[in-house]
N, C-alpha and C. Protein backbone atom coordinates (compact mmCIF):
# COMPACT_ATOMS: atom_id res chain seq x y z
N UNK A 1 -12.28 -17.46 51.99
CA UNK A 1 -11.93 -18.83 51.77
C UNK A 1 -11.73 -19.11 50.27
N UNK A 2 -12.53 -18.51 49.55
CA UNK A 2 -12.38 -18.73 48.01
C UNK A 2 -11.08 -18.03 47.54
N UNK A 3 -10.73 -17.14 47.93
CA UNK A 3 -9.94 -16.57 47.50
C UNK A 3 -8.23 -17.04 48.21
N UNK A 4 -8.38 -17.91 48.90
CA UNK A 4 -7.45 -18.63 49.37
C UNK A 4 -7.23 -20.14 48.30
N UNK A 5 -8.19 -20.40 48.17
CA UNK A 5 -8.58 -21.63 46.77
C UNK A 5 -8.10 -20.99 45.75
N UNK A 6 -8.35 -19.79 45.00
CA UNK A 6 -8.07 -19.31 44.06
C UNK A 6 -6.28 -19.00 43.91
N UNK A 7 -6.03 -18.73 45.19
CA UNK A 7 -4.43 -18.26 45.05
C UNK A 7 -3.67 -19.02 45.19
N UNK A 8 -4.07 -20.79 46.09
CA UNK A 8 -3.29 -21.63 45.93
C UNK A 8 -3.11 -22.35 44.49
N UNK A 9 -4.51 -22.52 43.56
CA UNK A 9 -4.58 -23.20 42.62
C UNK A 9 -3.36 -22.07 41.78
N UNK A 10 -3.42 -21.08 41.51
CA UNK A 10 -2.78 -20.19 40.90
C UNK A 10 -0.90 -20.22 41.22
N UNK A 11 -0.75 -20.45 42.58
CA UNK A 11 0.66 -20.83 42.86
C UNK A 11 1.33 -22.44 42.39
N UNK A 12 0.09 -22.89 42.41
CA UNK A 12 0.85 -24.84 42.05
C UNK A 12 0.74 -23.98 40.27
N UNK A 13 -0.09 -23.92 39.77
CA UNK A 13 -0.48 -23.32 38.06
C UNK A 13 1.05 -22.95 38.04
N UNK A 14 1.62 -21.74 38.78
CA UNK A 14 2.78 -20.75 38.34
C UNK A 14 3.72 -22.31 38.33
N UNK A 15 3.65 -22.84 39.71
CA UNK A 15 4.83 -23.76 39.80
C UNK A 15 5.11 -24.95 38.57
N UNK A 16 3.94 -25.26 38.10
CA UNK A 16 4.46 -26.03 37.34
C UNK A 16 4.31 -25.79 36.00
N UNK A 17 3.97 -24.63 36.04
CA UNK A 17 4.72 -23.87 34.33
C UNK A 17 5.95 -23.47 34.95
N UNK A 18 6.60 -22.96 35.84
CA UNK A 18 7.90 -22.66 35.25
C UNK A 18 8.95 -24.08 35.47
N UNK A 19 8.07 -24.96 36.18
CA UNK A 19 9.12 -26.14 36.06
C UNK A 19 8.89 -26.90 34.83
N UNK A 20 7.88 -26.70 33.99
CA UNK A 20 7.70 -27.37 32.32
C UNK A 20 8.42 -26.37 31.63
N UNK A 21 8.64 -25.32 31.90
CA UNK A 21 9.40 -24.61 30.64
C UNK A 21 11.11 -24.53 31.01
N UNK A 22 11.58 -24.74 32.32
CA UNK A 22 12.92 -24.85 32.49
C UNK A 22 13.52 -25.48 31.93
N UNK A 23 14.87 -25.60 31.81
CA UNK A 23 16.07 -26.51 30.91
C UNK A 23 16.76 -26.92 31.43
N UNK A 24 16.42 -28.50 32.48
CA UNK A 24 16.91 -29.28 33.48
C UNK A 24 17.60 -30.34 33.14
N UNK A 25 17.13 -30.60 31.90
CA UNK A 25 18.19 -31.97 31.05
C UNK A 25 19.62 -31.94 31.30
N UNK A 26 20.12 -33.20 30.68
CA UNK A 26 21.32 -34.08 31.05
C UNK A 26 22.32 -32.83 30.54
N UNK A 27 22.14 -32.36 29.45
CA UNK A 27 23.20 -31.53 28.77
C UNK A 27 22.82 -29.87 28.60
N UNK A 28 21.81 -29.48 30.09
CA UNK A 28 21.89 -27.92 30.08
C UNK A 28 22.97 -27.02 30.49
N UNK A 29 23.79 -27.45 31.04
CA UNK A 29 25.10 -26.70 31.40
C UNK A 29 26.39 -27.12 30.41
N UNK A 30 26.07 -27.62 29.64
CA UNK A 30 27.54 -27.80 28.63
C UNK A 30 26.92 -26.61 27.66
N UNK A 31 28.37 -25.91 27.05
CA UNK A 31 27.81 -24.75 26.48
C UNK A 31 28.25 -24.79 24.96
N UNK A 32 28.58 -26.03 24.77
CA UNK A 32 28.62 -26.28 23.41
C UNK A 32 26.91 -27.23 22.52
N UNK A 33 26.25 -27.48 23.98
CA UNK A 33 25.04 -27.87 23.25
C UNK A 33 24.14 -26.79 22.00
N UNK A 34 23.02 -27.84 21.22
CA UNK A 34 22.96 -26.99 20.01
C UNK A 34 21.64 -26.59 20.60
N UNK A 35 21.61 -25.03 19.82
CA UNK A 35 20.08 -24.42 20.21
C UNK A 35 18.95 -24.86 19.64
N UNK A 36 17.82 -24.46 20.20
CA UNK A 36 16.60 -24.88 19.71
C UNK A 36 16.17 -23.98 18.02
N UNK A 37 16.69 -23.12 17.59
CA UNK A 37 16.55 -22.37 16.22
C UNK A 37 16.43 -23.57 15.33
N UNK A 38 15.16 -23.35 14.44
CA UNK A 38 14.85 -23.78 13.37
C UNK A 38 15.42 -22.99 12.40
N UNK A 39 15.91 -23.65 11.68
CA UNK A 39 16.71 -22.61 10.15
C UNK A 39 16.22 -23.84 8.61
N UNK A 40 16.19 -22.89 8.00
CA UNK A 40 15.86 -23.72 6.63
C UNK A 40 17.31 -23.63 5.70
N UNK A 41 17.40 -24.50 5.02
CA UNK A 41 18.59 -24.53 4.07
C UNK A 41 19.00 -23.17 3.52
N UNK A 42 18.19 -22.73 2.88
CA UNK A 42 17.60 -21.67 1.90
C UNK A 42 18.26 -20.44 2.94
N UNK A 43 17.88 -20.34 4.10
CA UNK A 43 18.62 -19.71 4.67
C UNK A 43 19.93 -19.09 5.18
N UNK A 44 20.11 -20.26 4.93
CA UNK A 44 22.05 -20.37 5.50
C UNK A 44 22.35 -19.73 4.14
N UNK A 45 22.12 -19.78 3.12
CA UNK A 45 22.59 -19.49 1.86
C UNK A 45 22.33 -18.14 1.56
N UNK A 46 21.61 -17.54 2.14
CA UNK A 46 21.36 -15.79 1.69
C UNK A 46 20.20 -15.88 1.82
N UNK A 47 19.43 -14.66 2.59
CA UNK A 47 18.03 -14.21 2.20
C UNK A 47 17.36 -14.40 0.82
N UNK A 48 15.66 -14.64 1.19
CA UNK A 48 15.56 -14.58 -0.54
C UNK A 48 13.79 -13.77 0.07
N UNK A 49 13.04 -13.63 -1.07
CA UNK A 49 11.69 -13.84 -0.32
C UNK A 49 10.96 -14.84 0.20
N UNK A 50 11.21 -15.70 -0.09
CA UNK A 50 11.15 -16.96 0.67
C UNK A 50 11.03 -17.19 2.05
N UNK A 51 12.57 -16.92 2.39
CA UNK A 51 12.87 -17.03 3.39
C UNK A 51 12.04 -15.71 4.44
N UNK A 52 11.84 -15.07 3.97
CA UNK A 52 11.75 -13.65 4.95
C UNK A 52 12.49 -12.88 5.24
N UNK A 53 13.47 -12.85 4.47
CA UNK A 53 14.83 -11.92 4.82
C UNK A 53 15.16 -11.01 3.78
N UNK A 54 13.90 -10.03 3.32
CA UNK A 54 14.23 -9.23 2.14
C UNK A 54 13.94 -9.76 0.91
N UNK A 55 14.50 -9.29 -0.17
CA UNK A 55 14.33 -9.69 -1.34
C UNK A 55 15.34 -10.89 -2.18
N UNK A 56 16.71 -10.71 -1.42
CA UNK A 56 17.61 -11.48 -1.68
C UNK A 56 18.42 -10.96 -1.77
N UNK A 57 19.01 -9.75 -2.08
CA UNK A 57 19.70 -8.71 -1.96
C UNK A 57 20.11 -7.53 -1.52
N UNK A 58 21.24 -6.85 -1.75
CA UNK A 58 21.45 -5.57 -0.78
C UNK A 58 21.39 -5.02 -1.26
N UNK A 59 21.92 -4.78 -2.51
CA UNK A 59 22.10 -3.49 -3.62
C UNK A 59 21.17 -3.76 -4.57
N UNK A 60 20.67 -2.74 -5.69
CA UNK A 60 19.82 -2.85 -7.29
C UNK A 60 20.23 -1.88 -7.59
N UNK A 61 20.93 -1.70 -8.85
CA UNK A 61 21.08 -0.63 -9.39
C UNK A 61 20.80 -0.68 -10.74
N UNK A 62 19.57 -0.07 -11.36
CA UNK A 62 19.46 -0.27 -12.71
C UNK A 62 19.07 1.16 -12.99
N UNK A 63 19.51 1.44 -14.71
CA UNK A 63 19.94 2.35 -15.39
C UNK A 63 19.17 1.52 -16.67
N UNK A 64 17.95 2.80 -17.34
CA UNK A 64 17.34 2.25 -18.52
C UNK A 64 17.31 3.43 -19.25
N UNK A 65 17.87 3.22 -20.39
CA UNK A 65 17.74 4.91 -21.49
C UNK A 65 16.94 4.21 -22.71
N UNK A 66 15.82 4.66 -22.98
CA UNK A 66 14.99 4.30 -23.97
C UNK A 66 15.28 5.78 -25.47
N UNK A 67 15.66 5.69 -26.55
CA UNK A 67 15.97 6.64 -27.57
C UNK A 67 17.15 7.11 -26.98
N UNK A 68 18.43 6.82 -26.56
CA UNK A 68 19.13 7.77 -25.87
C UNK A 68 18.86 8.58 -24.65
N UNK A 69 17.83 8.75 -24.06
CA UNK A 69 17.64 9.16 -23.25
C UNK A 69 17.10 8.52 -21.93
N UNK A 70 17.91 9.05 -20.45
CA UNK A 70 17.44 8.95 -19.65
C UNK A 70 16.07 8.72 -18.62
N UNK A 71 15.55 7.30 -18.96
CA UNK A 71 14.17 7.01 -18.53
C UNK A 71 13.76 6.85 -17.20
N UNK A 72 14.61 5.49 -16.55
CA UNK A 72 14.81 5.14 -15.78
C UNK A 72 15.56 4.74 -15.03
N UNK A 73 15.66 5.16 -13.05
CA UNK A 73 17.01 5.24 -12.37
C UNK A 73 16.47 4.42 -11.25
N UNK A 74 17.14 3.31 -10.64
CA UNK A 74 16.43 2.96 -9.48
C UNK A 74 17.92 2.81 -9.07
N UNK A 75 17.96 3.25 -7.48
CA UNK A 75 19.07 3.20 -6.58
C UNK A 75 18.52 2.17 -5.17
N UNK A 76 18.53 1.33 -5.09
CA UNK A 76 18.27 0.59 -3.43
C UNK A 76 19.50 0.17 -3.19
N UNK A 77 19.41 0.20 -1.62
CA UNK A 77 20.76 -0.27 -0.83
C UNK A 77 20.40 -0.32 0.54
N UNK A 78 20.14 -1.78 0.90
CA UNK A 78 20.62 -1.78 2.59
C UNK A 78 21.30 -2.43 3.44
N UNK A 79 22.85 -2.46 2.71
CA UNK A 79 23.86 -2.98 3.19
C UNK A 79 24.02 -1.94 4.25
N UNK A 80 23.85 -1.02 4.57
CA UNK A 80 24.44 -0.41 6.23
C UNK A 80 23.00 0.69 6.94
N UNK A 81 22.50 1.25 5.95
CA UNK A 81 20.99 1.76 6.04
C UNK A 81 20.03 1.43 5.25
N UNK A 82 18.55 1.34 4.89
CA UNK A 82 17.95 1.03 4.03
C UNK A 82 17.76 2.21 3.10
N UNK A 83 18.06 2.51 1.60
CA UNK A 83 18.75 3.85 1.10
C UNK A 83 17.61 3.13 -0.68
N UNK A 84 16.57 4.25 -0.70
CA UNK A 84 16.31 3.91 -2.11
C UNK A 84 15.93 5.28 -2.44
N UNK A 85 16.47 5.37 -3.71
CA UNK A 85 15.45 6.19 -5.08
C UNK A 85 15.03 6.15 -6.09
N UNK A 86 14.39 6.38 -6.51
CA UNK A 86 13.24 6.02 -7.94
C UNK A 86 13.02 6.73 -8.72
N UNK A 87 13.31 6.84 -10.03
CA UNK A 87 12.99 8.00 -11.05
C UNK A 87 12.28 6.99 -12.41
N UNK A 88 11.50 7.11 -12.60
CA UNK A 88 10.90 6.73 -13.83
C UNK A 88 10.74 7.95 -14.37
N UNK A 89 11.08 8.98 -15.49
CA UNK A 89 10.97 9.57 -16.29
C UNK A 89 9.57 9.58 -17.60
N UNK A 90 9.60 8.22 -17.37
CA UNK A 90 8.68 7.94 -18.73
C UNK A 90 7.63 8.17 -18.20
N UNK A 91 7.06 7.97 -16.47
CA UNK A 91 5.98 8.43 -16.05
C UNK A 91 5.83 9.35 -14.93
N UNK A 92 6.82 10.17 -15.35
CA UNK A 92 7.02 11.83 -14.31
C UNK A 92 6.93 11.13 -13.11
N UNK A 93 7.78 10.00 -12.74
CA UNK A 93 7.76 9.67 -11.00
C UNK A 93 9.34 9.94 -10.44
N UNK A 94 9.65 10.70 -9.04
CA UNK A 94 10.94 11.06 -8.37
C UNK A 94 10.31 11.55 -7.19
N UNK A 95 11.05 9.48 -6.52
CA UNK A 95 10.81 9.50 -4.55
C UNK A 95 12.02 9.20 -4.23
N UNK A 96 12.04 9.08 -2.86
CA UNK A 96 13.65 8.58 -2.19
C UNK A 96 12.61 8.36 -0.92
N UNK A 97 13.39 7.76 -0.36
CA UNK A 97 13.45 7.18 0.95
C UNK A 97 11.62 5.92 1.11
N UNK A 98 11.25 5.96 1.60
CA UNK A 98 9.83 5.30 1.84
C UNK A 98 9.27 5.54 0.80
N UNK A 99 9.00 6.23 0.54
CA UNK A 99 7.83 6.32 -1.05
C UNK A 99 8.69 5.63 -2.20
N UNK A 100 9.94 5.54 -2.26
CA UNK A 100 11.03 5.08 -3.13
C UNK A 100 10.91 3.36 -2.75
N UNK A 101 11.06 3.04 -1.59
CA UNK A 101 10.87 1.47 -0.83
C UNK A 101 9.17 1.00 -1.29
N UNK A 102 8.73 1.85 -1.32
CA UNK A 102 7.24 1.29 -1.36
C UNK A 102 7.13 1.09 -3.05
N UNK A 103 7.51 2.02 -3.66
CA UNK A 103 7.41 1.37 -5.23
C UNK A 103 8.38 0.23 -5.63
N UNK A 104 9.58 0.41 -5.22
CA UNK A 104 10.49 -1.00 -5.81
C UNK A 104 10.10 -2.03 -4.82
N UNK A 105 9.35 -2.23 -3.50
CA UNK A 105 8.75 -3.23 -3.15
C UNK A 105 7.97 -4.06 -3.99
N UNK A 106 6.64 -3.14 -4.68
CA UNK A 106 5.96 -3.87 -5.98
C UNK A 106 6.94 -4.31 -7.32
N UNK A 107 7.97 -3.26 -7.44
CA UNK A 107 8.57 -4.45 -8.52
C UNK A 107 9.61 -5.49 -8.59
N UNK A 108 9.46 -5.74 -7.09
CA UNK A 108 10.82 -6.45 -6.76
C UNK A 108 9.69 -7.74 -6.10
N UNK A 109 8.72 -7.58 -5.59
CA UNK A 109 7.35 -8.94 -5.62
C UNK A 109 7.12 -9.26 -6.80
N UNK A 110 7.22 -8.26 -7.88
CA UNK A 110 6.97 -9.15 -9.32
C UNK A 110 7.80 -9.94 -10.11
N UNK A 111 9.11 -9.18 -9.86
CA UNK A 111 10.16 -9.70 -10.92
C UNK A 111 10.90 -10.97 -10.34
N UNK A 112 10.79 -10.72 -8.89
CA UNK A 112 11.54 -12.15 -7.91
C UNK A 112 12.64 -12.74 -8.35
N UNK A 113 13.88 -12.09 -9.22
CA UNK A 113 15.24 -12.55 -8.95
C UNK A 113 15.78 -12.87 -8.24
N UNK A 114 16.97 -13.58 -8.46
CA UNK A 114 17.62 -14.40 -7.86
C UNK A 114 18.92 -14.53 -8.35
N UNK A 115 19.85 -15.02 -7.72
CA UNK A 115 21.45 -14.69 -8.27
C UNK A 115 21.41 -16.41 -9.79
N UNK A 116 20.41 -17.10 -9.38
CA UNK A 116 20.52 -18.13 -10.55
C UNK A 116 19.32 -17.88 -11.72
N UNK A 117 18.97 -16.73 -11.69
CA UNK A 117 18.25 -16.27 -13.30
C UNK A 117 18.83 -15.92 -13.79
N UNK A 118 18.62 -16.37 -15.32
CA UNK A 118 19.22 -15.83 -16.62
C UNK A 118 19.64 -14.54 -16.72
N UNK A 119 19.90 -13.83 -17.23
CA UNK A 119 20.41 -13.06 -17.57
C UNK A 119 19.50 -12.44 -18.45
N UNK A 120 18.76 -12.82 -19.47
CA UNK A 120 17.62 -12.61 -20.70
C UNK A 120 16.41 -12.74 -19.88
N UNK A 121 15.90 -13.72 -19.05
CA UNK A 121 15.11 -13.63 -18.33
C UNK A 121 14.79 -12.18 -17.05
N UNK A 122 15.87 -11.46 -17.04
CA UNK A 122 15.90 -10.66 -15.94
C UNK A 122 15.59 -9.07 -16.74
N UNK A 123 16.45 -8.93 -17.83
CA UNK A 123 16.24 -8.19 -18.69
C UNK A 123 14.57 -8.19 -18.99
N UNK A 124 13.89 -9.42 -19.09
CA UNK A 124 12.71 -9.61 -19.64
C UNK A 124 11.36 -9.54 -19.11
N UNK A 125 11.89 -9.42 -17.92
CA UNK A 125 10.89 -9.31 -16.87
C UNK A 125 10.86 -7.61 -15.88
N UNK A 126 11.77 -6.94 -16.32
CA UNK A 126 11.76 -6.11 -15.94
C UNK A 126 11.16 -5.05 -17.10
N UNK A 127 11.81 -5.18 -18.12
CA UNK A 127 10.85 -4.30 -19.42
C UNK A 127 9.37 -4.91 -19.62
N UNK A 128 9.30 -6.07 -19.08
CA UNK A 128 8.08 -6.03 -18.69
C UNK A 128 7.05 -5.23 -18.05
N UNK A 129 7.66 -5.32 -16.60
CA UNK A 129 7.46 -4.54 -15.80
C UNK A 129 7.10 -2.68 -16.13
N UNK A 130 8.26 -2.52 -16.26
CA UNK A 130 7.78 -1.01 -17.33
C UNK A 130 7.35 -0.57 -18.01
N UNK A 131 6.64 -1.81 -19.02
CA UNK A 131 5.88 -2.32 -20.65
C UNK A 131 6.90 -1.54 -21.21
N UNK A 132 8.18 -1.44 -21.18
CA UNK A 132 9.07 -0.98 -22.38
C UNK A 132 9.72 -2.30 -23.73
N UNK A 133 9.27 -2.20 -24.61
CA UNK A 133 9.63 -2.64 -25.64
C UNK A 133 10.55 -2.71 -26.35
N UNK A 134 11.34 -1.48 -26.10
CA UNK A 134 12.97 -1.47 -26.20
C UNK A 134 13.66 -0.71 -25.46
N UNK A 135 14.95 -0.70 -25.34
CA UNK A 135 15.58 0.31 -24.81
C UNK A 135 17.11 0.30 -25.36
N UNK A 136 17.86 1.69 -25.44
CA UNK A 136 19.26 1.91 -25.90
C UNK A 136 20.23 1.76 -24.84
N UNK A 137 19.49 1.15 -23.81
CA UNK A 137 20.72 1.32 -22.94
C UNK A 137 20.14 0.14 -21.24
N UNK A 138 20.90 -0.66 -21.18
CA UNK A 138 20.11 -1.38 -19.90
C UNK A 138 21.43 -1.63 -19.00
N UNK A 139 21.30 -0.96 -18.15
CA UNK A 139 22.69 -1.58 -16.62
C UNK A 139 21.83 -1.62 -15.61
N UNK A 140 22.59 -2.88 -15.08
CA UNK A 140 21.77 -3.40 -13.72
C UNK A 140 23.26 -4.10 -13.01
N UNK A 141 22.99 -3.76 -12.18
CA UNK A 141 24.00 -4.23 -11.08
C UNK A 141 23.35 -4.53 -9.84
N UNK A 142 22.78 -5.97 -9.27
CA UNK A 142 22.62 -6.40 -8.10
C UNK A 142 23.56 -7.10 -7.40
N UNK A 143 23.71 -7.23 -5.94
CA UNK A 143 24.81 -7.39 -4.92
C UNK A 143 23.77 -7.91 -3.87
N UNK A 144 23.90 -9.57 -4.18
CA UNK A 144 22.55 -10.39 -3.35
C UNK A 144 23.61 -10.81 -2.12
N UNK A 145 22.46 -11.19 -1.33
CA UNK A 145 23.23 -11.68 0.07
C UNK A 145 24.33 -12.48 0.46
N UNK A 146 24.44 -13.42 -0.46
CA UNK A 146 25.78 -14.32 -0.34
C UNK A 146 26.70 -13.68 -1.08
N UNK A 147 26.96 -12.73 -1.33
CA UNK A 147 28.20 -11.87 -2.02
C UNK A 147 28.14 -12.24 -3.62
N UNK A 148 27.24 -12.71 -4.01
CA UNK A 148 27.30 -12.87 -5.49
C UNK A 148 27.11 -11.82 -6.59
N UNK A 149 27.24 -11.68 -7.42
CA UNK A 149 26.56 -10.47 -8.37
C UNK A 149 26.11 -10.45 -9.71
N UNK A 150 25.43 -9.99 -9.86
CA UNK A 150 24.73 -9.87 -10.98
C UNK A 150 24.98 -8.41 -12.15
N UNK A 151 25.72 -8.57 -13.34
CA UNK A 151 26.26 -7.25 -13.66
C UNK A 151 25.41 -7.45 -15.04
N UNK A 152 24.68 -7.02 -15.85
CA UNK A 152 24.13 -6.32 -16.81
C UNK A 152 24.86 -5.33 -17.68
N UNK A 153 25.23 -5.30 -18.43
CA UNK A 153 25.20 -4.19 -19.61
C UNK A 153 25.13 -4.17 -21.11
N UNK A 154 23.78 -3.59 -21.08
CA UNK A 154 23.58 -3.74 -22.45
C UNK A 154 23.36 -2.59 -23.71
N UNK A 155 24.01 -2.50 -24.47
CA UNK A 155 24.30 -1.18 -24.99
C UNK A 155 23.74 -1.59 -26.62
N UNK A 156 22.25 -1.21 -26.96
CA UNK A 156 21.59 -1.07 -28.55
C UNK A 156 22.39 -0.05 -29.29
């Protein structure tokens, strides 16, 4: 007997959750109605960290020669695969793939560009980042989500 109690309460339970979660309204069969997706401004406009959609960009490509020489190489890209490598020279580091993602993760949480930072500011925060104090040579080329870009070159 209880278990007849138990399975009816459980069938009205099913019945009227799936009749509270159905989509019975005036305008469920027109198929131009708008969906329930929450989107933020910020969004429509390109990923940022913010948003949750990466860093803000697809590409980083920076090139740092401190005395003429070859210091630092960072390659990320995940316009069609997620594709990074990492060479810091100045501190005997060379990864690619995940170990490469996992270090420019930390310097891409620190530096937090954006296609509307300076130009001196970006430079400034990244030799930061490296504690380099000067360098003979700085190219950076980022390719952020809304197709914008960011081109660098700076030649001491």
């Amino acid at each position: 007997m209880k278990s007849l109690n138990v399975l009816g309460v459980a069938l009205i339970s099913g019945a009227l959750l799936l009749g509270a979660c159905g989509n019975l309204g005036k305008n469920a069969d027109k198929p131009n109605r708008e969906e329930a997706d929450v989107t933020l401004e910020r969004e429509k406009e390109g990923g940022s960290i913010e948003t949750g959609d990466g860093f803000g960009f697809n590409t980083f490509d920076l090139e740092i020669d401190v005395d003429g020489k070859d210091a630092i190489d960072v390659d990320y890209n995940v316009e069609k695969k997620a594709e990074a490598e990492y060479e810091n020279k100045l501190m005997n580091i060379k990864v690619k793939d995940n170990e490469a993602m996992d270090e420019l993760n930390l310097l891409f949480l620190d530096i937090r560009i954006t296609k509307d930072t300076p130009e001196k500011e970006v430079i400034d925060k990244i030799l930061q980042w490296y504690g380099l104090d000067s360098y003979s040579k700085f190219d950076l080329e980022v390719e952020f989500d809304d197709g914008t870009t960011l081109d660098i070159e700076n030649v001491k």
